[in-house]
N, C-alpha and C. Protein backbone atom coordinates (compact mmCIF):
# COMPACT_ATOMS: atom_id res chain seq x y z
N UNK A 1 5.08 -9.32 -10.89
CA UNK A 1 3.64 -9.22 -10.98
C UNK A 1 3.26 -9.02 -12.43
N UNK A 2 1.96 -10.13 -12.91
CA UNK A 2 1.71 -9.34 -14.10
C UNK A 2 1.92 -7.80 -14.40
N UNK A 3 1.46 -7.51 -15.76
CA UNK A 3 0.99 -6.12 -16.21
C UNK A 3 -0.88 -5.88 -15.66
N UNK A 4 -1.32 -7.05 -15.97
CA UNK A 4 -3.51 -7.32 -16.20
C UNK A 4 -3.21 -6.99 -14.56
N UNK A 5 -2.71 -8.07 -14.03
CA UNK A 5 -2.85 -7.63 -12.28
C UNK A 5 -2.59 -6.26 -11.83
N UNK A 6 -1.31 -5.83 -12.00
CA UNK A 6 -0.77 -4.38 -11.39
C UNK A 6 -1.94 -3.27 -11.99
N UNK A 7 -2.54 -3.36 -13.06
CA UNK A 7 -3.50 -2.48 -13.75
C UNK A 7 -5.05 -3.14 -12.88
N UNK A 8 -4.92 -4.39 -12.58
CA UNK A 8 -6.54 -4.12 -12.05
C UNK A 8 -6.64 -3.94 -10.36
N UNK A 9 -5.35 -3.55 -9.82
CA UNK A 9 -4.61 -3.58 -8.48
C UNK A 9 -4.96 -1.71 -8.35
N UNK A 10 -4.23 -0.94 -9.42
CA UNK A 10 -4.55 0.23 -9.71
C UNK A 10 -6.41 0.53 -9.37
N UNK A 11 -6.98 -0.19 -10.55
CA UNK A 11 -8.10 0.07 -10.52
C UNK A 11 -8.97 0.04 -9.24
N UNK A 12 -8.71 -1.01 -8.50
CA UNK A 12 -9.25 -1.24 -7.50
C UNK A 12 -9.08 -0.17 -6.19
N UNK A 13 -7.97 0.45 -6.60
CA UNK A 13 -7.36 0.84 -5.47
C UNK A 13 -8.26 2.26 -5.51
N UNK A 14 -8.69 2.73 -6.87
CA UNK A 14 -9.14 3.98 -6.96
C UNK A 14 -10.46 3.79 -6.57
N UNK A 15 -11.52 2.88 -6.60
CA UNK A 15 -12.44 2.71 -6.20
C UNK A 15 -12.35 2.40 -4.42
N UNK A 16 -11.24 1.77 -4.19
CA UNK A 16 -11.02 1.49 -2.32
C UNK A 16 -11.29 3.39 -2.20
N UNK A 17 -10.75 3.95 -2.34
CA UNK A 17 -10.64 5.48 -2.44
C UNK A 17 -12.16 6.02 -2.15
N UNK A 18 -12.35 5.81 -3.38
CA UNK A 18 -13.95 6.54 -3.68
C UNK A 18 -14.81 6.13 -2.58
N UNK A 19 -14.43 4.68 -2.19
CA UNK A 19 -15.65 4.16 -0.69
C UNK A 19 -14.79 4.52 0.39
N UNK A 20 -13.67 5.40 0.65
CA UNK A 20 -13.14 6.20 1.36
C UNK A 20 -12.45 5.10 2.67
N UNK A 21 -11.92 4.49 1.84
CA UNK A 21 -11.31 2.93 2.13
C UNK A 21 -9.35 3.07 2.33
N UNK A 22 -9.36 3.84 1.26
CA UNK A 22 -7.68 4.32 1.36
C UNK A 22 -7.39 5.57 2.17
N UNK A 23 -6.24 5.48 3.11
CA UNK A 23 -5.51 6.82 3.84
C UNK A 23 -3.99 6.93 2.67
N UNK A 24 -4.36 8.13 2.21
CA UNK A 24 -2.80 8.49 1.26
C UNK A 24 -1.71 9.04 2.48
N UNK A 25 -0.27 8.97 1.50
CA UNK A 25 0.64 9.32 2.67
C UNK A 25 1.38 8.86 3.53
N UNK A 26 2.61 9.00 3.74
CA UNK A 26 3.34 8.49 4.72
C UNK A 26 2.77 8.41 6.12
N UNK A 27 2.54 10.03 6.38
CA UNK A 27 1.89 10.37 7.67
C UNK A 27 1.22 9.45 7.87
N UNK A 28 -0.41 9.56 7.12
CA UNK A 28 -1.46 8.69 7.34
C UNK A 28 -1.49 7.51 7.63
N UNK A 29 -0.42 6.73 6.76
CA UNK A 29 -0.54 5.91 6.51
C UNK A 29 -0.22 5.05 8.03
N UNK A 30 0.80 5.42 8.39
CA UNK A 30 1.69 5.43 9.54
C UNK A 30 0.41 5.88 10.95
N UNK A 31 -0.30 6.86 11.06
CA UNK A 31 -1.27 7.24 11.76
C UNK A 31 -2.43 5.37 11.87
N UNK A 32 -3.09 5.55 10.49
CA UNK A 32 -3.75 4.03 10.59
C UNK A 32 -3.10 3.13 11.09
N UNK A 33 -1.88 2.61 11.07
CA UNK A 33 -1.33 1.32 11.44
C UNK A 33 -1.32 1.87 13.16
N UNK A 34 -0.65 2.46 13.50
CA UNK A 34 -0.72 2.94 14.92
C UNK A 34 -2.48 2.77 15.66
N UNK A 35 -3.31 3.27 14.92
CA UNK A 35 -5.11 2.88 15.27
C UNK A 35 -5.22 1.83 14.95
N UNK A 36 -4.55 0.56 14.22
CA UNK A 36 -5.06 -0.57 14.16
C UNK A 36 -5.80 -0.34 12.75
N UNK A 37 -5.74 0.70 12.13
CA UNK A 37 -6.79 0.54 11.03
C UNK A 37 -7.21 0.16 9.88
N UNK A 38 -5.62 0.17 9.37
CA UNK A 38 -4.82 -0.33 8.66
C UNK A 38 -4.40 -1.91 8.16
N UNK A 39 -5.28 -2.44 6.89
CA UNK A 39 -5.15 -3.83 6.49
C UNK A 39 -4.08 -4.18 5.31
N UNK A 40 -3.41 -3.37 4.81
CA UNK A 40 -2.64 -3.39 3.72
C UNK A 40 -2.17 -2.15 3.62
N UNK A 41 -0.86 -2.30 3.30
CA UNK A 41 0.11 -0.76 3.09
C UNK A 41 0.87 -1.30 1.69
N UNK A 42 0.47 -0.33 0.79
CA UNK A 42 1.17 -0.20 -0.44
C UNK A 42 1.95 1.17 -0.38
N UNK A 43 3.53 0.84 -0.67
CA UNK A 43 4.33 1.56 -0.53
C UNK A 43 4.75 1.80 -2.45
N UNK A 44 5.66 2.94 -2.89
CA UNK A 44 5.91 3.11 -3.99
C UNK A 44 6.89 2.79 -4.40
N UNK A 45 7.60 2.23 -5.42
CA UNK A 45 8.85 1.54 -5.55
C UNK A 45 10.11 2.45 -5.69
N UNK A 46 9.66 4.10 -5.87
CA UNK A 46 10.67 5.04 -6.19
C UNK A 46 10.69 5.94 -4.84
N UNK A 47 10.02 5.58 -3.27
CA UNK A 47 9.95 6.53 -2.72
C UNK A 47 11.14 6.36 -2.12
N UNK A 48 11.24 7.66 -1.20
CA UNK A 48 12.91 7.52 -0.15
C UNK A 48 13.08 6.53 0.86
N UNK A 49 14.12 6.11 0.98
CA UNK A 49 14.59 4.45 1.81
C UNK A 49 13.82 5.76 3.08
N UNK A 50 14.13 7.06 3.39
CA UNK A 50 13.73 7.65 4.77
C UNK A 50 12.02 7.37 5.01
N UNK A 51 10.93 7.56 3.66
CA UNK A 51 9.78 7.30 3.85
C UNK A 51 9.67 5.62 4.23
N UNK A 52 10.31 4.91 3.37
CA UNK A 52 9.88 3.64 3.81
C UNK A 52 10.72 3.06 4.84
N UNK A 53 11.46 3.89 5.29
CA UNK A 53 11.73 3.12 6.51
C UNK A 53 10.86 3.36 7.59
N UNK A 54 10.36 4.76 7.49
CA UNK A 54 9.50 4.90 8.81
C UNK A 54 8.20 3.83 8.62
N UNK A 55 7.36 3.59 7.80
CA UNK A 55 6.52 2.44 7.66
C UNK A 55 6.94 1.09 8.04
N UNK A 56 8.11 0.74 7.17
CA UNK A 56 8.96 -0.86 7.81
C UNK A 56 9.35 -0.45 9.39
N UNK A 57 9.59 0.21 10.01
CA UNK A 57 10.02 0.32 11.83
C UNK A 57 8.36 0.14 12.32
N UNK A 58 7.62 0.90 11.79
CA UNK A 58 6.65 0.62 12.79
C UNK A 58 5.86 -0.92 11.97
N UNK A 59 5.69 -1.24 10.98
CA UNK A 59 5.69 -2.39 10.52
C UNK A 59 5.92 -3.92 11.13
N UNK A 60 7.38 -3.69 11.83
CA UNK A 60 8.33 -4.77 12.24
C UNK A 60 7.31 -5.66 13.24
N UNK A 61 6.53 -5.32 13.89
CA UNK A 61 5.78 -6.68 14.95
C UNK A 61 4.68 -6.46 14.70
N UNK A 62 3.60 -6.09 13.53
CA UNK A 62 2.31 -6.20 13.39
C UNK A 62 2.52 -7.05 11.80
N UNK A 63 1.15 -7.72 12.17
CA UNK A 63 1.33 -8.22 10.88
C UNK A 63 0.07 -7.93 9.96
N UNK A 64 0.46 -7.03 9.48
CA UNK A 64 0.08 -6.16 8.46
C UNK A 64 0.92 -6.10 7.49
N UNK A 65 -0.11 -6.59 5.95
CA UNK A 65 0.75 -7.59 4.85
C UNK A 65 1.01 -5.99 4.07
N UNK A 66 2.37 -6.20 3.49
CA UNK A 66 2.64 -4.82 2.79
C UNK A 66 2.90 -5.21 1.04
N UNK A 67 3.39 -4.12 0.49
CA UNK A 67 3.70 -4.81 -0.74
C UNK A 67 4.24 -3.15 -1.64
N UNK A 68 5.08 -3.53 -2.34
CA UNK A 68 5.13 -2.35 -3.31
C UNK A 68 4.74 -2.41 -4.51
N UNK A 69 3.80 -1.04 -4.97
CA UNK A 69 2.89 -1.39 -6.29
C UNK A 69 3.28 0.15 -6.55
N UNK A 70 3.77 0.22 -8.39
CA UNK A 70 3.96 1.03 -8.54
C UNK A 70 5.19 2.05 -8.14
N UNK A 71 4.81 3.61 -8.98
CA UNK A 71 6.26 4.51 -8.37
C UNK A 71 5.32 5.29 -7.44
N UNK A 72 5.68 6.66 -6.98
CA UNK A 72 4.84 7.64 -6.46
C UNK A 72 3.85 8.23 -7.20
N UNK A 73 4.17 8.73 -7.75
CA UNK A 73 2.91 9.49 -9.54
C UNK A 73 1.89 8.61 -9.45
N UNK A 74 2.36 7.33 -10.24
CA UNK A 74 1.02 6.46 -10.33
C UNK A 74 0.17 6.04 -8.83
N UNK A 75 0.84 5.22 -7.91
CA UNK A 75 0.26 5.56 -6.40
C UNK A 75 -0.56 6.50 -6.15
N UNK A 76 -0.27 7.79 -5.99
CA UNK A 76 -0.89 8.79 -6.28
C UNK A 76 -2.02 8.94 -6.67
N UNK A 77 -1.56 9.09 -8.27
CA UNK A 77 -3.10 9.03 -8.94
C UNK A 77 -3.88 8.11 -8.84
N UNK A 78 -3.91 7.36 -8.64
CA UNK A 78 -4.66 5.79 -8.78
C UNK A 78 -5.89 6.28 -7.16
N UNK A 79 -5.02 7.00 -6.30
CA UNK A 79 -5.75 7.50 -5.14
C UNK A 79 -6.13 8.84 -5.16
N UNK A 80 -6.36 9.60 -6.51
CA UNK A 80 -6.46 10.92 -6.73
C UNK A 80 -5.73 12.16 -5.53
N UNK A 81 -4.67 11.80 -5.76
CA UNK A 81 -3.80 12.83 -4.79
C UNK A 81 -2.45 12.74 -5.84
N UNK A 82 -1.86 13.70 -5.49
CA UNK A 82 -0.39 14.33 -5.84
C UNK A 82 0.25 13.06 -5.50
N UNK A 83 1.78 13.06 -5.75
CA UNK A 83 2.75 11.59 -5.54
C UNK A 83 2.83 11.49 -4.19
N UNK A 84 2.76 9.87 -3.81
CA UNK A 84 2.69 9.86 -2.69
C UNK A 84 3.57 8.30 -2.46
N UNK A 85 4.31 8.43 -1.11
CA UNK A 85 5.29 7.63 -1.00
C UNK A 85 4.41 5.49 -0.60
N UNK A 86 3.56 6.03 -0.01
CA UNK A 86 2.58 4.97 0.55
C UNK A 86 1.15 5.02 1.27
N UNK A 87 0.52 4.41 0.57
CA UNK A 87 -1.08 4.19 1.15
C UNK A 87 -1.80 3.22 1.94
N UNK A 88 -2.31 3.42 3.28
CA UNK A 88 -3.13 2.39 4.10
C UNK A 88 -4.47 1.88 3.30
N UNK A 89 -4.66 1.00 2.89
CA UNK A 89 -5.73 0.08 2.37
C UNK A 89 -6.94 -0.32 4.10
N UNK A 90 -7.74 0.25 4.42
CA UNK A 90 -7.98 0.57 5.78
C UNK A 90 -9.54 -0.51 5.63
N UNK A 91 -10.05 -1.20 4.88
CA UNK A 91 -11.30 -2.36 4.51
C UNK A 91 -11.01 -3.34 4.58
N UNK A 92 -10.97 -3.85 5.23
CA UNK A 92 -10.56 -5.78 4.62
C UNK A 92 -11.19 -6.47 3.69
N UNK A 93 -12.45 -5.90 2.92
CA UNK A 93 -12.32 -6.13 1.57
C UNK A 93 -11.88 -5.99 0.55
N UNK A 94 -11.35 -4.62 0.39
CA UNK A 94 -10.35 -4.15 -0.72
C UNK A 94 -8.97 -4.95 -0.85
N UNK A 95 -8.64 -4.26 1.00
CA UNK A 95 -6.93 -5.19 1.25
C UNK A 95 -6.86 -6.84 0.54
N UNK A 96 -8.18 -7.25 0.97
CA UNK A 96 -8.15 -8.89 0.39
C UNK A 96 -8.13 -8.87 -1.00
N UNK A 97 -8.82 -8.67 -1.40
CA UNK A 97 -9.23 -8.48 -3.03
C UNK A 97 -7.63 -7.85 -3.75
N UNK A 98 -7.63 -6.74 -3.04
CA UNK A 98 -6.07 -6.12 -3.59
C UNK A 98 -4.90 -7.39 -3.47
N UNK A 99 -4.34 -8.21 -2.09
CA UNK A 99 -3.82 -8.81 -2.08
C UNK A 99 -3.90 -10.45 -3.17
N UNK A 100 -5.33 -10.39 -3.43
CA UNK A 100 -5.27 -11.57 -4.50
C UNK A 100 -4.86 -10.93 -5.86
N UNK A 101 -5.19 -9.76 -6.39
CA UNK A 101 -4.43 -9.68 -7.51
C UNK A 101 -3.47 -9.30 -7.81
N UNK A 102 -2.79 -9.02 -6.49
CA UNK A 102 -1.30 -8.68 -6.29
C UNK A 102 -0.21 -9.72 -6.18
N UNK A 103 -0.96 -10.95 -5.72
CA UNK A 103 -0.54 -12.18 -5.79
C UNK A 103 0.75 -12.11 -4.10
N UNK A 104 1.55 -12.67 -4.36
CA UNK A 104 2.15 -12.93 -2.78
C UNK A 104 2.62 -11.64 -2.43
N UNK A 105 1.68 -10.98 -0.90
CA UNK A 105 2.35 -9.98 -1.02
C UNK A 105 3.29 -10.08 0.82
N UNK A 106 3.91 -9.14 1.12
CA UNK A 106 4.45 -9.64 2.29
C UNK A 106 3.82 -9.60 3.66
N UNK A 107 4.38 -10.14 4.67
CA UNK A 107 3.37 -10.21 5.72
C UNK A 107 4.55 -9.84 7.35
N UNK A 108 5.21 -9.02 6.78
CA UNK A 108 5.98 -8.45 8.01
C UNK A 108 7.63 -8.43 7.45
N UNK A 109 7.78 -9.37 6.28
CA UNK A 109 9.79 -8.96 6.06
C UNK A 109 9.48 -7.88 5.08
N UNK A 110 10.93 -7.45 4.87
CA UNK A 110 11.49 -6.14 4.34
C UNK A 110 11.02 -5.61 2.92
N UNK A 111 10.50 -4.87 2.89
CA UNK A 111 9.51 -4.68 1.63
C UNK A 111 10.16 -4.96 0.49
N UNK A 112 11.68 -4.76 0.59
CA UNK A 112 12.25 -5.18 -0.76
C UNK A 112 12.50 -6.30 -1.34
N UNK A 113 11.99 -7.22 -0.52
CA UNK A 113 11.60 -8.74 -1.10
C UNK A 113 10.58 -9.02 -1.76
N UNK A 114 9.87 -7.60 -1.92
CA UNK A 114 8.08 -8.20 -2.07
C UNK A 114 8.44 -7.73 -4.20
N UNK A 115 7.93 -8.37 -4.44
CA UNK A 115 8.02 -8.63 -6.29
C UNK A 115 7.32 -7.38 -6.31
N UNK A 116 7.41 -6.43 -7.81
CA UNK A 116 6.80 -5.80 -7.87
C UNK A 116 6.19 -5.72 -9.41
């Protein structure tokens, strides 16, 4: 992924936030996809194979496009919270918008295919 993209991917993400668009968190995150609420899951590239596996298991037959952006810290901040392993993108305007400047992101295989 670019650098201009991953930075206006950030940006965006803090404003998805502010219109109270993002769920931070494994938990949460994991909670939204279970409600359906959930349009995009950005996971962190440094979190534990144990956090992202629980997201990829329940992941496996919805297709809900994922992608890894970032470590935990930045994730995090970008969503004004402490480090966090992965965030539900819960708008389908943001998720869209996020997914175009994220460029190909995945749409059900193993997150570690997805470019970061």
């Amino acid at each position: 992924m670019r650098a201009k993209g991953k930075a206006e991917a950030f940006r965006l993400l803090g404003l998805a936030r502010r219109a109270g668009a993002v769920v931070p968190g494994t938990d949460a995150a994991r909670r939204a996809v279970r409600e359906g609420e959930a349009r995009l899951i950005l996971m962190a590239g440094d979190a534990s194979s144990v956090q992202l596996g629980k997201i990829r298991r329940l992941l496996e037959n919805r297709s809900i496009p994922q992608a890894i952006l970032g470590d935990r810290a930045t994730l995090g901040a970008a969503v004004g919270a402490g480090p966090v392993s992965a965030v539900a993108v819960t708008a389908e305007t943001f998720a869209d918008e996020l997914q175009r400047r994220l460029g190909p992101v995945d749409d059900g295989a193993a997150a570690d295919d997805v470019e970061e």
